[in-house]
C-alpha atoms as a PDB file:
ATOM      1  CA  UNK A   1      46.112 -14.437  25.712  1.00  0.00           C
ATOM      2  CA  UNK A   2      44.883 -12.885  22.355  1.00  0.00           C
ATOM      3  CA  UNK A   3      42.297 -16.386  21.644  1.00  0.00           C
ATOM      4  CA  UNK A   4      40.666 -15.683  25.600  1.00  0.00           C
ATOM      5  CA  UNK A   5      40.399 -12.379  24.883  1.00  0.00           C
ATOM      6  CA  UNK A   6      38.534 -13.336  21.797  1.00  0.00           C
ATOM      7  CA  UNK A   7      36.176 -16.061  23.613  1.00  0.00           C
ATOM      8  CA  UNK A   8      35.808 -13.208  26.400  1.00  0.00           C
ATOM      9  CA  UNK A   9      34.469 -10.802  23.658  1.00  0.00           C
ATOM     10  CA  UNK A  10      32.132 -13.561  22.006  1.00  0.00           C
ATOM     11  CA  UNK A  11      30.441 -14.142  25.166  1.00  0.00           C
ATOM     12  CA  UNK A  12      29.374 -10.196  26.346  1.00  0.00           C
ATOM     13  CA  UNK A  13      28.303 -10.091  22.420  1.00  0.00           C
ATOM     14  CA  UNK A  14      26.088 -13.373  22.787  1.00  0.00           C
ATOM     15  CA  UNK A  15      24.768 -11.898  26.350  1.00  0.00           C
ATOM     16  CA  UNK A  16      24.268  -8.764  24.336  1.00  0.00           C
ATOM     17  CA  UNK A  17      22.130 -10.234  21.900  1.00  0.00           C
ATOM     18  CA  UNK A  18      19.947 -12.459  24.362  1.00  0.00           C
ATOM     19  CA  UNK A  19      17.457  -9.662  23.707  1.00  0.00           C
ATOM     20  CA  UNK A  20      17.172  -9.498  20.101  1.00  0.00           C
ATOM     21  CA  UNK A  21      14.277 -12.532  19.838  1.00  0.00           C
ATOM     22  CA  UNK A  22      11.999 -10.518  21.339  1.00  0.00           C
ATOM     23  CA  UNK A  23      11.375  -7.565  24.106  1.00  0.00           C
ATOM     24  CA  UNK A  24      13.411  -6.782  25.925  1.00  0.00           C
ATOM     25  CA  UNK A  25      14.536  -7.614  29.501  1.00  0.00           C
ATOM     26  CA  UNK A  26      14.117  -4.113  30.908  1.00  0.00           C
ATOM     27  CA  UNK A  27      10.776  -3.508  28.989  1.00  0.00           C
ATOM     28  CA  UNK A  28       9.651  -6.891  30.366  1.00  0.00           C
ATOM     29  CA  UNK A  29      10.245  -6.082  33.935  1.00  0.00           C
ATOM     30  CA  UNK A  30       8.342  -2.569  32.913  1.00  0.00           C
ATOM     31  CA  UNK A  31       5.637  -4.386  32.351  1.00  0.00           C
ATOM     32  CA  UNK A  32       5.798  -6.798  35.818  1.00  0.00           C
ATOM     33  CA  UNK A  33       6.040  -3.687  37.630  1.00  0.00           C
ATOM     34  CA  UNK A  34       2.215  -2.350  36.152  1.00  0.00           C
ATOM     35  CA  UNK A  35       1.190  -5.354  36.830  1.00  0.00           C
ATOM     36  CA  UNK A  36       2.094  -5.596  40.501  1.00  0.00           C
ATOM     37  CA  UNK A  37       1.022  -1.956  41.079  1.00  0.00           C
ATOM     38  CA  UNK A  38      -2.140  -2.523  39.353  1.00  0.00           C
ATOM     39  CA  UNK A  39      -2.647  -5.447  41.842  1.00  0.00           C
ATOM     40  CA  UNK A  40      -1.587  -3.846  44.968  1.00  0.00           C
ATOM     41  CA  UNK A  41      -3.853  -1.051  43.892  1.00  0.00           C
ATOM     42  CA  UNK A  42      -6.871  -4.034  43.356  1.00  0.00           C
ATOM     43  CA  UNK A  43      -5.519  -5.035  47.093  1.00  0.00           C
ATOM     44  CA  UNK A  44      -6.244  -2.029  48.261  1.00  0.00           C
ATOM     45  CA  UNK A  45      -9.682  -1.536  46.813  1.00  0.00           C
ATOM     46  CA  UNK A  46     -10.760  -5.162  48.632  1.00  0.00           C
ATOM     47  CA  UNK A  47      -9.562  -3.354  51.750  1.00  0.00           C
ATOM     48  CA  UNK A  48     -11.707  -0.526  50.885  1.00  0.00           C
ATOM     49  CA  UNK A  49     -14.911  -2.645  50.069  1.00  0.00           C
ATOM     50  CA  UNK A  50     -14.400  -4.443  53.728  1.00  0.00           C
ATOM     51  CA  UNK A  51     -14.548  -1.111  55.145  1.00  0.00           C
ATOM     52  CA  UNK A  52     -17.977  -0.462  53.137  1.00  0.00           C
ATOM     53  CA  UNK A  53     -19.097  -3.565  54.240  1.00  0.00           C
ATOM     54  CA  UNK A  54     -18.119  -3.070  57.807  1.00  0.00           C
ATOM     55  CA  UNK A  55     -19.693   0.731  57.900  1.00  0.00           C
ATOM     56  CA  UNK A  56     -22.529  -1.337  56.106  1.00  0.00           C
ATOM     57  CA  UNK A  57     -24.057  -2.817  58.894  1.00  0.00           C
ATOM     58  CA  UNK A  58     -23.877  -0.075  61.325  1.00  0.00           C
ATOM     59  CA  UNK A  59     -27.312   1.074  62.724  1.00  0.00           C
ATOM     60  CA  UNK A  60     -27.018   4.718  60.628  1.00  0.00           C
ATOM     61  CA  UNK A  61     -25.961   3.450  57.614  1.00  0.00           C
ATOM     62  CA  UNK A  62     -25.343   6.070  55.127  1.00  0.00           C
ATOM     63  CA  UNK A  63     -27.387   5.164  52.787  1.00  0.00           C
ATOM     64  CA  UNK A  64     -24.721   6.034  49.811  1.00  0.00           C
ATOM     65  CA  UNK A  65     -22.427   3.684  51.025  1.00  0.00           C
ATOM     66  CA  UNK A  66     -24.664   0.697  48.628  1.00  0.00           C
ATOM     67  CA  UNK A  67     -23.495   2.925  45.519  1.00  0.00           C
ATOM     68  CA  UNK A  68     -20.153   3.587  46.938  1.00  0.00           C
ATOM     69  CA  UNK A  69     -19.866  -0.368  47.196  1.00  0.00           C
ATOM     70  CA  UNK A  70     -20.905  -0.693  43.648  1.00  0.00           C
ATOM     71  CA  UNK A  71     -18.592   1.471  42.057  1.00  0.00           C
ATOM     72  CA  UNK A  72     -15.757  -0.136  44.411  1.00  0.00           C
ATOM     73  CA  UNK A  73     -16.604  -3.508  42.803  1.00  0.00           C
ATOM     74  CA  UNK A  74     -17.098  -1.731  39.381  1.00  0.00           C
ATOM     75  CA  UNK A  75     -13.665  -0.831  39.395  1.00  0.00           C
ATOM     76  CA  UNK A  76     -12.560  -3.905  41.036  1.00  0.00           C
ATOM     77  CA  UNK A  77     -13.619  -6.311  37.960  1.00  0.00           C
ATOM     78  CA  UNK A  78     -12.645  -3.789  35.521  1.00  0.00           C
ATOM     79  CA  UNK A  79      -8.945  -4.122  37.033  1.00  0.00           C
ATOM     80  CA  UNK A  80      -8.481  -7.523  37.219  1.00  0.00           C
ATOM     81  CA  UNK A  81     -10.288  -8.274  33.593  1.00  0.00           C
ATOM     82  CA  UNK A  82      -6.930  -6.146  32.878  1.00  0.00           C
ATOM     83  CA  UNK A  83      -4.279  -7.362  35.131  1.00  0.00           C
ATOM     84  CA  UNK A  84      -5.655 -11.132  34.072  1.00  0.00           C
ATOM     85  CA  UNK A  85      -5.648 -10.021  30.588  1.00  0.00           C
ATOM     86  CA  UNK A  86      -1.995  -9.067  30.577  1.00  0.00           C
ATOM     87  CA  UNK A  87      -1.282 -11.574  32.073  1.00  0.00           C
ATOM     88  CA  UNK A  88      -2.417 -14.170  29.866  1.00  0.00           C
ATOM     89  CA  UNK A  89      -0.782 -12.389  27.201  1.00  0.00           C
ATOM     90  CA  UNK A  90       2.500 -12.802  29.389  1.00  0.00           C
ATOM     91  CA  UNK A  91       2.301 -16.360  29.778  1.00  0.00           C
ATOM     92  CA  UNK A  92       1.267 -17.132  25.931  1.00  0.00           C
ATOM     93  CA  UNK A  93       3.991 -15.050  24.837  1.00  0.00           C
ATOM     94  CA  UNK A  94       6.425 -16.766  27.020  1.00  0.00           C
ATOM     95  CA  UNK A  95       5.381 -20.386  26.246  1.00  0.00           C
ATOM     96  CA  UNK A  96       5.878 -19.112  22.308  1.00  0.00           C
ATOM     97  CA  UNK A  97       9.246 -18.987  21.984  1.00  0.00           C
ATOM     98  CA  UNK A  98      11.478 -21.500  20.603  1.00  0.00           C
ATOM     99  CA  UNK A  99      13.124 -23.982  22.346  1.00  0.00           C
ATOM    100  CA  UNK A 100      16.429 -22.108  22.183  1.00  0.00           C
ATOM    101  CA  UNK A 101      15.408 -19.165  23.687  1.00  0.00           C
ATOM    102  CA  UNK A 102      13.711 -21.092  26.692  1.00  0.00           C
ATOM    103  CA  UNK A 103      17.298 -22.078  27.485  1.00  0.00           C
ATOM    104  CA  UNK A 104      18.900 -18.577  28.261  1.00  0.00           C
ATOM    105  CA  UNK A 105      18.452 -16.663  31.396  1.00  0.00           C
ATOM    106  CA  UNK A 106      16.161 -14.004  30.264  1.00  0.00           C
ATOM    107  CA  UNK A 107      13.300 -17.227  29.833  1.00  0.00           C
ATOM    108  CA  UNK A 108      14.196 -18.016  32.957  1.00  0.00           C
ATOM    109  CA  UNK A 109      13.763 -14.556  34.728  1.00  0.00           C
ATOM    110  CA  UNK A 110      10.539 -14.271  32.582  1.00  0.00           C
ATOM    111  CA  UNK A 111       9.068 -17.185  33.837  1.00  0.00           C
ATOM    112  CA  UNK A 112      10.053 -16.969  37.228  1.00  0.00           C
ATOM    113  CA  UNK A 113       8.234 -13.462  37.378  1.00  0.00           C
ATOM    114  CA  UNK A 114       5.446 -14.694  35.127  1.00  0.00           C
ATOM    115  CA  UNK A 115       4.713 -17.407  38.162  1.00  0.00           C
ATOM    116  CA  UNK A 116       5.150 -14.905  41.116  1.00  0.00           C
ATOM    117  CA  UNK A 117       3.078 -12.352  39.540  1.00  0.00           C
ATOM    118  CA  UNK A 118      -0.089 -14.624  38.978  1.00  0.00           C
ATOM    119  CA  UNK A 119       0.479 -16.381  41.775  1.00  0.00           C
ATOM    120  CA  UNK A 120       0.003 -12.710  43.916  1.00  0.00           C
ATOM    121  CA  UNK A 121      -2.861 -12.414  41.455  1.00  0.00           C
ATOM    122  CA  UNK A 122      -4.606 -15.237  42.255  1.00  0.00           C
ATOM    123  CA  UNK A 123      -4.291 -14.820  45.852  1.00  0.00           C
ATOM    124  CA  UNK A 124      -5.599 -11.467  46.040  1.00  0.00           C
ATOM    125  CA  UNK A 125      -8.419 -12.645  44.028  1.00  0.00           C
ATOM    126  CA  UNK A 126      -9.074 -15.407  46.430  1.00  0.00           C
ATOM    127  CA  UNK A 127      -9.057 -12.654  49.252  1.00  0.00           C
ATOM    128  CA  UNK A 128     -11.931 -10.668  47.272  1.00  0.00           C
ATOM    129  CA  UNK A 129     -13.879 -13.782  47.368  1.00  0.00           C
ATOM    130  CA  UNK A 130     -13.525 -14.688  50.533  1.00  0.00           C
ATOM    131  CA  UNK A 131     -14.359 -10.968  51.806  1.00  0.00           C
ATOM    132  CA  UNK A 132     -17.554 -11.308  49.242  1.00  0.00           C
ATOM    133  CA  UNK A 133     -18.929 -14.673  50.762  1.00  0.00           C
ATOM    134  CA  UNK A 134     -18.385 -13.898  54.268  1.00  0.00           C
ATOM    135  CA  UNK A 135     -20.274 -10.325  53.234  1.00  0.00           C
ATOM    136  CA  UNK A 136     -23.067 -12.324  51.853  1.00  0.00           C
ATOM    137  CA  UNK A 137     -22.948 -14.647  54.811  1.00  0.00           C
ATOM    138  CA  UNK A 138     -23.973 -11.833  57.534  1.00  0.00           C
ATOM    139  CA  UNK A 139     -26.024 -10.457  55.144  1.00  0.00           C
ATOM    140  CA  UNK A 140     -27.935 -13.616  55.396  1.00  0.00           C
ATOM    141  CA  UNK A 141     -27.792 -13.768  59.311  1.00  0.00           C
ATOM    142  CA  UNK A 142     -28.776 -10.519  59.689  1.00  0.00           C
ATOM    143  CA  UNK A 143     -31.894 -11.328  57.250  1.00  0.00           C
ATOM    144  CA  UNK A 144     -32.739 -14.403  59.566  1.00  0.00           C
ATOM    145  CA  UNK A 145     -32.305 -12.686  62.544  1.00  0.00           C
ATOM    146  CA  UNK A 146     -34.960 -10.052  61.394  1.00  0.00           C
ATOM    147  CA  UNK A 147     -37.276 -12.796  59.874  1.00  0.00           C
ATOM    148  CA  UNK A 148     -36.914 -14.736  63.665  1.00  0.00           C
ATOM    149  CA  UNK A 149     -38.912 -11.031  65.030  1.00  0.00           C
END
């Protein structure tokens, strides 16, 4: 009983010290969860630019909504230079370690919420281009339209 006692206490210490090659587990999920607010909050500023865009085309446009717009998409590319910038840091810092550490379970988790996070990323970035082209698009039609009188 006294020797599995012994391996018992060797394995919380090694568990323990998991997080001594670099930050730590808690201050790496920290960090994930500014990213994913920052990118929610860049989700909800596409949602407020397709609202500009909608009240856009209205026939009494305010005419403040073009500036309104511009500081939307001001803020927009100022948040995901950030978000994309952390990120990167993320991943290089993760692909960095040795080949020892990439075999615990903190790599793992780090990874694994490495992936999901720029995979939300990139899909909310794909929505703001989408919403951008199909803005330009009936921009365009509406320009034809008005040519055609």
């Amino acid at each position: 009983l006294p020797k599995q006692e012994n391996q018992n206490e060797n394995r919380h210490s090694k568990i323990s010290n998991i997080d001594d090659n670099g930050p730590t587990l808690i201050d790496f999920l920290h960090e994930i969860k500014l990213i994913r607010s920052n990118t929610d909050k860049f989700g909800e500023l596409i949602e407020e630019v397709k609202r500009i865009h909608a009240k856009m085309f209205e026939p009494m446009a305010n005419p403040k909504l073009e500036q309104e717009l511009e500081n939307k998409k001001e803020e927009i590319n100022k948040l995901s230079s950030e978000i994309s910038t952390k990120l990167n840091k993320m991943v290089q810092a993760n692909q960095n370690r040795d080949d020892n550490a990439k075999s615990n379970a903190q790599w793992r988790v780090e990874e694994l919420q490495i992936f999901d996070l720029t995979s939300h990323f990139r899909n909310t970035m794909i929505a703001y281009n989408e919403e951008t082209v199909a803005h330009h698009d009936r921009c365009k039609k509406i320009i034809l339209r008005t040519l055609e009188i």
